[in-house]
C-alpha atoms as a PDB file:
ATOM      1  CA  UNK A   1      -4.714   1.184  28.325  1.00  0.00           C
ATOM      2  CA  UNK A   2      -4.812   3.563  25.093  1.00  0.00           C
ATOM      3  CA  UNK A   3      -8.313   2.908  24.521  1.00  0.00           C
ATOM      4  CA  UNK A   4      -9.042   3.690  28.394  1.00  0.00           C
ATOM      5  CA  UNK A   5      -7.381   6.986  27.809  1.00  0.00           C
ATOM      6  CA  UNK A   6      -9.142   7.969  24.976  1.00  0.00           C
ATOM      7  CA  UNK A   7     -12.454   6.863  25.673  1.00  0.00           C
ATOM      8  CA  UNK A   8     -12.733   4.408  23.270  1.00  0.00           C
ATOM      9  CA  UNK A   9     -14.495   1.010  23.772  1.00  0.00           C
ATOM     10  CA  UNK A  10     -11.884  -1.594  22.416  1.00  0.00           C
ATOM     11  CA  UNK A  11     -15.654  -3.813  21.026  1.00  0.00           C
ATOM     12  CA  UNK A  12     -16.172  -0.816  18.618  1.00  0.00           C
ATOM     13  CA  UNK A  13     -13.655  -2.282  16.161  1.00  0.00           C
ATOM     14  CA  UNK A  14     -14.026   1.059  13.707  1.00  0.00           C
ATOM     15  CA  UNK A  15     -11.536   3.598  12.410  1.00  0.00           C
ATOM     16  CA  UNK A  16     -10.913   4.754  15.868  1.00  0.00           C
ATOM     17  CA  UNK A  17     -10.054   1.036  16.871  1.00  0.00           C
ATOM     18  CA  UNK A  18      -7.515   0.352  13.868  1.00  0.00           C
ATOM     19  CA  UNK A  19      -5.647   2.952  13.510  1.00  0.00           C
ATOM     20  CA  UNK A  20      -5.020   3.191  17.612  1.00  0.00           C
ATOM     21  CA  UNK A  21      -3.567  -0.235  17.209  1.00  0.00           C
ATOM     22  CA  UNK A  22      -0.974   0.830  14.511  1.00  0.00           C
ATOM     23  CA  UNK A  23      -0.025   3.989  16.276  1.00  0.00           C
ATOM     24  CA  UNK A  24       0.679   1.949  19.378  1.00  0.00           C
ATOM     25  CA  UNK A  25       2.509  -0.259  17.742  1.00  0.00           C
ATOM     26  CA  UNK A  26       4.883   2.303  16.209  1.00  0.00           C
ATOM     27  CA  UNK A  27       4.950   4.283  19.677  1.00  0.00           C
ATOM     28  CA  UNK A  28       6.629   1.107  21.204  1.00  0.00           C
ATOM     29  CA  UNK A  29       9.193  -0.226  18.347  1.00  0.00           C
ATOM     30  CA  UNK A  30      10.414   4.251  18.658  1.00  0.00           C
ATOM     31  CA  UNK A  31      11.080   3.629  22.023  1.00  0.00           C
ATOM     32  CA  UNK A  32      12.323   0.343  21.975  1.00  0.00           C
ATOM     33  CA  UNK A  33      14.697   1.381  19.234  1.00  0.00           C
ATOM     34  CA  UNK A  34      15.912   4.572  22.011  1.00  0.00           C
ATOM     35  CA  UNK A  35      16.359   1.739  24.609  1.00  0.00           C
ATOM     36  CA  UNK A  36      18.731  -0.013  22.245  1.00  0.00           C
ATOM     37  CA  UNK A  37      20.155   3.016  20.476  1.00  0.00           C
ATOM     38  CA  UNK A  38      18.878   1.630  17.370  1.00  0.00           C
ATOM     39  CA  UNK A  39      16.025   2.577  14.371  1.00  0.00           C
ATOM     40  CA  UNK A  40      12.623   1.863  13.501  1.00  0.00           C
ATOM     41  CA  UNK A  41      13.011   0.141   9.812  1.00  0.00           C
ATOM     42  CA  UNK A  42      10.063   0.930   8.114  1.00  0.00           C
ATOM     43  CA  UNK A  43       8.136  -1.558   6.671  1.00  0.00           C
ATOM     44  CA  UNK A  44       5.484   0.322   4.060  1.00  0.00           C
ATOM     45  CA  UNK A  45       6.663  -0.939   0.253  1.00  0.00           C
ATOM     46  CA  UNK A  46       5.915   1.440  -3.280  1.00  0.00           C
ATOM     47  CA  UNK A  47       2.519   0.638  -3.701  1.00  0.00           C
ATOM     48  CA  UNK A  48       1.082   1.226  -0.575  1.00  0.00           C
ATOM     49  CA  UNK A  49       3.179   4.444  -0.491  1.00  0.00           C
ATOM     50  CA  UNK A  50       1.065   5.354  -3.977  1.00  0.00           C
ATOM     51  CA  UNK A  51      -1.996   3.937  -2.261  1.00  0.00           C
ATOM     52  CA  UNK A  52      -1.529   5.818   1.103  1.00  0.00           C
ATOM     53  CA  UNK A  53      -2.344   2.465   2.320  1.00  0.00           C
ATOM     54  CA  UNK A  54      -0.649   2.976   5.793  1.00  0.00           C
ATOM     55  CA  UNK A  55      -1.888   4.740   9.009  1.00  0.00           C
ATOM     56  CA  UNK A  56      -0.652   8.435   9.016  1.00  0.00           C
ATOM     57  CA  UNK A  57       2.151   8.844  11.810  1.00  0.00           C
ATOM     58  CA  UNK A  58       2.189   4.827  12.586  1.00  0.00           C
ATOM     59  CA  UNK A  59       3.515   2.203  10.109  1.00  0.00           C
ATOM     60  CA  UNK A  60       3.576   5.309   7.710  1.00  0.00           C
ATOM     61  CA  UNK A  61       6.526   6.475   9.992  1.00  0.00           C
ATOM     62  CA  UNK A  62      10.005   5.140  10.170  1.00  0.00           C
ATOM     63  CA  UNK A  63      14.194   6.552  10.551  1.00  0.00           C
ATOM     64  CA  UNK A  64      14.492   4.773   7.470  1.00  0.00           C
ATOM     65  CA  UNK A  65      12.460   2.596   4.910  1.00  0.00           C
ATOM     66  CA  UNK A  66      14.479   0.138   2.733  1.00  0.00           C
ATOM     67  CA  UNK A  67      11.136  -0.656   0.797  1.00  0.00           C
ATOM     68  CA  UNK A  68      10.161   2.639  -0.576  1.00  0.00           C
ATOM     69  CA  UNK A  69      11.263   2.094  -4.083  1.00  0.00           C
ATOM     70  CA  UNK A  70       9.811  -1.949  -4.021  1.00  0.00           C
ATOM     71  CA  UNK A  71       6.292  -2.345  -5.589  1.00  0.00           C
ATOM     72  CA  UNK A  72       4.341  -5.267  -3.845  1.00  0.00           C
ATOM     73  CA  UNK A  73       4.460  -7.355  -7.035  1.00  0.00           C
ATOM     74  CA  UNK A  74       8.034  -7.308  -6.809  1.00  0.00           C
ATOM     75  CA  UNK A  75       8.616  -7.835  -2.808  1.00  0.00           C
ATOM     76  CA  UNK A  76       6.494 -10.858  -3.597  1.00  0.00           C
ATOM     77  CA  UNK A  77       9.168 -12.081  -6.249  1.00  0.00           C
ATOM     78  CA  UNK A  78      12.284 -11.287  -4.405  1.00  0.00           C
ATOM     79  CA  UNK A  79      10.730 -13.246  -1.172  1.00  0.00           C
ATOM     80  CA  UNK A  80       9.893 -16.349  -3.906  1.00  0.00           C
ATOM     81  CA  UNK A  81      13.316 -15.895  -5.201  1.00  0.00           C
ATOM     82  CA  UNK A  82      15.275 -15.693  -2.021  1.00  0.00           C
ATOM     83  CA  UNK A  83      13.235 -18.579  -0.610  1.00  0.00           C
ATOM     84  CA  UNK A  84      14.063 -20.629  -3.942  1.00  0.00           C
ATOM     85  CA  UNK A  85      17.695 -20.885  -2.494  1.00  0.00           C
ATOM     86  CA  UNK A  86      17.066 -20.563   1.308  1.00  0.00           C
ATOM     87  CA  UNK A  87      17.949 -23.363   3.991  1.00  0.00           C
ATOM     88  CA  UNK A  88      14.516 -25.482   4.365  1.00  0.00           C
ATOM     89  CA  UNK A  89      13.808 -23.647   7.864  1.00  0.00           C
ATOM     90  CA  UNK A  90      13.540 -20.135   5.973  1.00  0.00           C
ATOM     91  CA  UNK A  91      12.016 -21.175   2.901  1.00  0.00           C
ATOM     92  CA  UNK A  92       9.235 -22.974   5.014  1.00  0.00           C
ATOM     93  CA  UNK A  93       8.344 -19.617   6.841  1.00  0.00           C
ATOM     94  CA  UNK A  94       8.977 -17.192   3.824  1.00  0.00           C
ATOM     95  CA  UNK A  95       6.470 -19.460   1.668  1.00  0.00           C
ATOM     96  CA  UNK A  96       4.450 -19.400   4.374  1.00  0.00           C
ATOM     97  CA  UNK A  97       4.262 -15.229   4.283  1.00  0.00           C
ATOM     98  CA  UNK A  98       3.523 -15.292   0.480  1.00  0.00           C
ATOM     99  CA  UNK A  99       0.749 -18.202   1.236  1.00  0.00           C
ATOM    100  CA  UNK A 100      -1.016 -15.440   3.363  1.00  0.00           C
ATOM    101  CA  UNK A 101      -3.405 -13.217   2.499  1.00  0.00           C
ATOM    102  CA  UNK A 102      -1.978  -9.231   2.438  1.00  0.00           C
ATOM    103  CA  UNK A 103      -3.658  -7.231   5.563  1.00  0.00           C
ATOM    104  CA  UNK A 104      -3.051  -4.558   7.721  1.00  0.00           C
ATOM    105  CA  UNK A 105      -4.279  -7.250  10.464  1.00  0.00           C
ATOM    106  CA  UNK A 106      -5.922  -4.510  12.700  1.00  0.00           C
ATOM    107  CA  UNK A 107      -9.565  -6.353  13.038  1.00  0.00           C
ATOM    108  CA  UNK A 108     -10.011  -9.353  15.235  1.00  0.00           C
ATOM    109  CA  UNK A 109      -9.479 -12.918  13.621  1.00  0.00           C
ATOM    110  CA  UNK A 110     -12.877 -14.868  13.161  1.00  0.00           C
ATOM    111  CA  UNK A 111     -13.688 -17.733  15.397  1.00  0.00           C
ATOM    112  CA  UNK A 112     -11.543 -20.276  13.441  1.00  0.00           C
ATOM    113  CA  UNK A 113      -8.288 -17.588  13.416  1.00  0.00           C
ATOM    114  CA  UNK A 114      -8.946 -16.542   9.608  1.00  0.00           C
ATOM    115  CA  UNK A 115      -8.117 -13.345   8.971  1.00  0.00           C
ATOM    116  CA  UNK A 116     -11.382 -11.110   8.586  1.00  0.00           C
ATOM    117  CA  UNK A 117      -9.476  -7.922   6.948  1.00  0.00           C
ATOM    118  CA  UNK A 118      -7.944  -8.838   3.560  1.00  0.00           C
ATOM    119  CA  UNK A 119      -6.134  -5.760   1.677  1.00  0.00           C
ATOM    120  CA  UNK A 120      -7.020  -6.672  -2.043  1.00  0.00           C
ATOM    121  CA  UNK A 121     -10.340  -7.592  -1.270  1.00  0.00           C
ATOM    122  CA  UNK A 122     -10.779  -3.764  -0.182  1.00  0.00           C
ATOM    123  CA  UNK A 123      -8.661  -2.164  -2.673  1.00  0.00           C
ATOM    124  CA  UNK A 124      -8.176  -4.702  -5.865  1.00  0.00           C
ATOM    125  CA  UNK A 125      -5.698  -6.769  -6.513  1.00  0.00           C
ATOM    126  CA  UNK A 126      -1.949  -5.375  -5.819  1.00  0.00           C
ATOM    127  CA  UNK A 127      -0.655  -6.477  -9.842  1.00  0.00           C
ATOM    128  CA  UNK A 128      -3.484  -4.478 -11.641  1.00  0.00           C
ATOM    129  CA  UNK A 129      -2.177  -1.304  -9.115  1.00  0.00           C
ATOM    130  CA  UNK A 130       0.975  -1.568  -9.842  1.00  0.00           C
ATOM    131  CA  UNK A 131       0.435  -1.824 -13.580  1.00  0.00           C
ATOM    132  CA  UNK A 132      -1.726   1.794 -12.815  1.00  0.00           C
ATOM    133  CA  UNK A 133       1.288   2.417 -10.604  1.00  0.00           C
ATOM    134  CA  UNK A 134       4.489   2.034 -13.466  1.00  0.00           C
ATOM    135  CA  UNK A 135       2.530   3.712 -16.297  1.00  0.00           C
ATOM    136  CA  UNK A 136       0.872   6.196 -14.245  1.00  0.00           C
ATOM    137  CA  UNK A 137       4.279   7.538 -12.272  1.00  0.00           C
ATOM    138  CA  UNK A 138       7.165   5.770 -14.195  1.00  0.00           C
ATOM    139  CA  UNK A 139       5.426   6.595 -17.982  1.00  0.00           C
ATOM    140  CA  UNK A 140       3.500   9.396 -17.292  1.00  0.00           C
ATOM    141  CA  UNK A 141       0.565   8.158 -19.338  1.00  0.00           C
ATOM    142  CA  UNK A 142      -2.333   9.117 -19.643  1.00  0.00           C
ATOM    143  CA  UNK A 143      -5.501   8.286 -17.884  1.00  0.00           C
ATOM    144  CA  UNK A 144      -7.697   6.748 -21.291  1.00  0.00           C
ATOM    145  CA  UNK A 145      -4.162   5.107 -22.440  1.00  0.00           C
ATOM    146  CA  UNK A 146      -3.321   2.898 -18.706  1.00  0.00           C
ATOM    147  CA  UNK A 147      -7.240   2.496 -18.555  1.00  0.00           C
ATOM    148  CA  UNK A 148      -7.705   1.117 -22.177  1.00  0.00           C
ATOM    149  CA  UNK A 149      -4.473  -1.075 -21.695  1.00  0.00           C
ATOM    150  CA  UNK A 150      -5.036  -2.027 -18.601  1.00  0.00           C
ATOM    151  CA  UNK A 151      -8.409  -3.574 -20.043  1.00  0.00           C
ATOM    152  CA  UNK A 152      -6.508  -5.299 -22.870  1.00  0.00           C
ATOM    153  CA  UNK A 153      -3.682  -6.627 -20.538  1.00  0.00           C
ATOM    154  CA  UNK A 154      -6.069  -8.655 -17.921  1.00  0.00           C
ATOM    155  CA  UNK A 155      -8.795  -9.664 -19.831  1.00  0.00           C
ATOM    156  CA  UNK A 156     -10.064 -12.487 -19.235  1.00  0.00           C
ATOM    157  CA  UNK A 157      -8.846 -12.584 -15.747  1.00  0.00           C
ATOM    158  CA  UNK A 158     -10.641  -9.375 -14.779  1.00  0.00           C
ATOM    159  CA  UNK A 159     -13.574  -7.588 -16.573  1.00  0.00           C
ATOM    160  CA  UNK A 160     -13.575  -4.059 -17.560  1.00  0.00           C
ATOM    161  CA  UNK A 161     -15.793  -2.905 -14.908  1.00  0.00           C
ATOM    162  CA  UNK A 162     -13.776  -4.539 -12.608  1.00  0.00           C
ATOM    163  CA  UNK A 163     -10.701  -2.904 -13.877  1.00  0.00           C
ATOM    164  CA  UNK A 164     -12.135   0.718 -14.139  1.00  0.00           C
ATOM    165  CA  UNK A 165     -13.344   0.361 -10.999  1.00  0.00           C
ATOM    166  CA  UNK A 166      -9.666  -0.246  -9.458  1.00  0.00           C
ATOM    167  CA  UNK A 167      -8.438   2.338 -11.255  1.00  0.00           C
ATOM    168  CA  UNK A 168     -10.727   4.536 -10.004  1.00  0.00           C
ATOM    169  CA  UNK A 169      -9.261   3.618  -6.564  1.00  0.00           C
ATOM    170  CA  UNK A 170      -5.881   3.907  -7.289  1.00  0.00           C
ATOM    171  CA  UNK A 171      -6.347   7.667  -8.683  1.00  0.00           C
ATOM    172  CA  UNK A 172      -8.463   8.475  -5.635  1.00  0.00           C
ATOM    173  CA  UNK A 173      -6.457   7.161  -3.100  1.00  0.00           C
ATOM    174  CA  UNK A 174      -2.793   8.240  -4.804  1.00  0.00           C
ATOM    175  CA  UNK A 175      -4.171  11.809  -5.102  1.00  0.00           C
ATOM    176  CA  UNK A 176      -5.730  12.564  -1.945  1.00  0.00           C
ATOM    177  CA  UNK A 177      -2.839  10.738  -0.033  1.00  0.00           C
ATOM    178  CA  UNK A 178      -0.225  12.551  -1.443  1.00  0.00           C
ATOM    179  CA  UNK A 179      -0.004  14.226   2.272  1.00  0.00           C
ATOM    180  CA  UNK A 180       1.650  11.292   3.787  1.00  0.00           C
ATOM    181  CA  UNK A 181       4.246  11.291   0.961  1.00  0.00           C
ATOM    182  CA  UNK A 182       4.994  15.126   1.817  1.00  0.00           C
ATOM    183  CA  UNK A 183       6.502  13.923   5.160  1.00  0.00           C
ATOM    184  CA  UNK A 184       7.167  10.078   4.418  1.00  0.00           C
ATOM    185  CA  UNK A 185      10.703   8.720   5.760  1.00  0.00           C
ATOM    186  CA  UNK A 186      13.853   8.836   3.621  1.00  0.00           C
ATOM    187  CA  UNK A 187      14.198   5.362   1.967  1.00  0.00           C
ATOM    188  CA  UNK A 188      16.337   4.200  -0.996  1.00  0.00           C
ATOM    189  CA  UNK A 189      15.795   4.868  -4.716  1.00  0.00           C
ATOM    190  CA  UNK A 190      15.624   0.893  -5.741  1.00  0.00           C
ATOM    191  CA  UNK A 191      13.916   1.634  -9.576  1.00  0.00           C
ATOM    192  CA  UNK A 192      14.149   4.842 -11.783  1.00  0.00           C
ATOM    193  CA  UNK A 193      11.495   6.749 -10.204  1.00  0.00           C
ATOM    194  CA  UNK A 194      11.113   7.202  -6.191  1.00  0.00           C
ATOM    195  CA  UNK A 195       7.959   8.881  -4.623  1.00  0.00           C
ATOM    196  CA  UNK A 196       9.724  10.793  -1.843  1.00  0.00           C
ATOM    197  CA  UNK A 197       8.910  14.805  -2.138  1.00  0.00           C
ATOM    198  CA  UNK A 198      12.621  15.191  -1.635  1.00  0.00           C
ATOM    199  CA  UNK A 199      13.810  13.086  -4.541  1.00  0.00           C
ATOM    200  CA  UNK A 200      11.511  12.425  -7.819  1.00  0.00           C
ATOM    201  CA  UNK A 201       7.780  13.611  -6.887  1.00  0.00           C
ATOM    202  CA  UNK A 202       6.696  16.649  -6.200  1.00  0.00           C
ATOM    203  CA  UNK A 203       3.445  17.462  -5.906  1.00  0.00           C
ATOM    204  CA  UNK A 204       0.065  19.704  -3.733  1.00  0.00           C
ATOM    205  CA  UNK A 205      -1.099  17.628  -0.608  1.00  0.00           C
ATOM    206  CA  UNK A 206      -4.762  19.627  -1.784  1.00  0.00           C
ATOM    207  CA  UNK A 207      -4.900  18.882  -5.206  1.00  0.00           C
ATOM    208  CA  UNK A 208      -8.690  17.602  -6.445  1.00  0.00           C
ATOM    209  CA  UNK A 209      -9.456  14.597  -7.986  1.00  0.00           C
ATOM    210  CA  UNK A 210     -11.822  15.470 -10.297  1.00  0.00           C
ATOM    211  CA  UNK A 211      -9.918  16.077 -13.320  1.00  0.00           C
ATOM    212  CA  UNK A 212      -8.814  12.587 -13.514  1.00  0.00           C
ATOM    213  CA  UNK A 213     -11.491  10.625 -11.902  1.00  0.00           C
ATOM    214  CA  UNK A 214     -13.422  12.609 -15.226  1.00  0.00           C
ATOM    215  CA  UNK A 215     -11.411  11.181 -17.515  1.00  0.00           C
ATOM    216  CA  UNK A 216     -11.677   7.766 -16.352  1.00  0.00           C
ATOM    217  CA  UNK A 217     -15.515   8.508 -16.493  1.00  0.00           C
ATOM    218  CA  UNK A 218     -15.042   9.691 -20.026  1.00  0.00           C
ATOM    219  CA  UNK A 219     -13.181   6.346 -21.433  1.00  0.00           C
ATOM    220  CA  UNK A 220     -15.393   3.942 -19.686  1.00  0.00           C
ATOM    221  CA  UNK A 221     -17.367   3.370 -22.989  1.00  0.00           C
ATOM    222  CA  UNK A 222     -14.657   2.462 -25.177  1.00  0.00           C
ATOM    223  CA  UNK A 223     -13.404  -0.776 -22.369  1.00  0.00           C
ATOM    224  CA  UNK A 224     -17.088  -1.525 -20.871  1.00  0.00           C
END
């Protein structure tokens, strides 16, 4: 019905097509929450705060987000460990969230039911972010110390251009989606540095890349 109203045709499975899907979605928990007098719970963890990976005014928006202060890496933990003591019946399901790739889930399966739209696959992998993430935010390092590090910490797994690369993403995308943080939901401080404009981080919705991304340009020869 959305896409009739807007125009859209629902086999054009672009921009248009995903991000109507998460804004519906959030349209109909708000009002189911007024039926029941109750709250949306957001959803959106640390990371993909940082990343801005989240639709703006959809799963980005929430009364209240208990996962604000949780990088991905550690969700993923606290599901293992919870499931590590859980009756059989939960442990079977929780294991069977970790065993599944991370998406957004807004593209149509493939003809088998796999999942076509996998988050890391896009992005990088969520533990090298969140590495970027905690000395980035939490350290306040620079960019030639997390980038050299970060080479040193995951080699062999990853290579250096690899890693670069990633990093590259993570300063893009933290940067330029800094205006979804500027209105984000109030959540609880879990670590010792929060994200939310009102609390720890401060910082211009317009502020350019380029300062950093030319750093990371500048240290490349010293990992690659």
């Amino acid at each position: 019905s959305h896409f009739a109203d807007i125009g859209h045709d629902p086999n054009t499975t672009n921009v248009v097509y995903e991000n109507a899907q998460a804004r519906e979605r959030t349209q109909i928990l708000m009002n189911i929450a007024n039926m029941h007098r109750g709250i949306v719970v957001g959803t959106g963890d640390l990371s993909e705060i940082a990343l801005g990976w989240s639709t703006y005014n959809a799963d980005h928006m929430s009364m209240y987000n208990p996962n604000a202060g949780v990088p991905k890496t550690l969700v993923q933990h606290l599901i293992t460990w919870y499931a590590d003591s859980a009756p059989d019946e939960v442990a079977l399901i929780l294991r069977d969230i970790l065993d599944t790739p991370i998406s957004p889930e807004l593209l149509p399966t493939g003809a088998s039911g796999e999942l076509q739209q996998r988050t890391e696959d896009l992005i990088g992998p969520y533990e090298v972010h969140d590495f970027f993430l905690y000395r980035f935010v939490r350290l306040q390092e620079s960019v030639r110390s997390i980038a050299i590090l970060a080479c040193i910490t995951f080699q062999p797994q990853y290579t250096p251009v690899q890693i670069l690369d990633w990093f590259g993403v993570f300063l893009h995308r933290f940067i330029v989606n800094q205006f979804k943080r500027s209105c984000m939901p109030d959540g609880v401080k879990v670590g010792s540095v929060a994200l939310s404009p009102r609390a720890d981080w401060r910082m211009p919705s317009d502020m350019s890349t380029a300062l950093w991304l030319a750093e990371l340009e500048a240290v490349r020869s010293d990992c690659v």
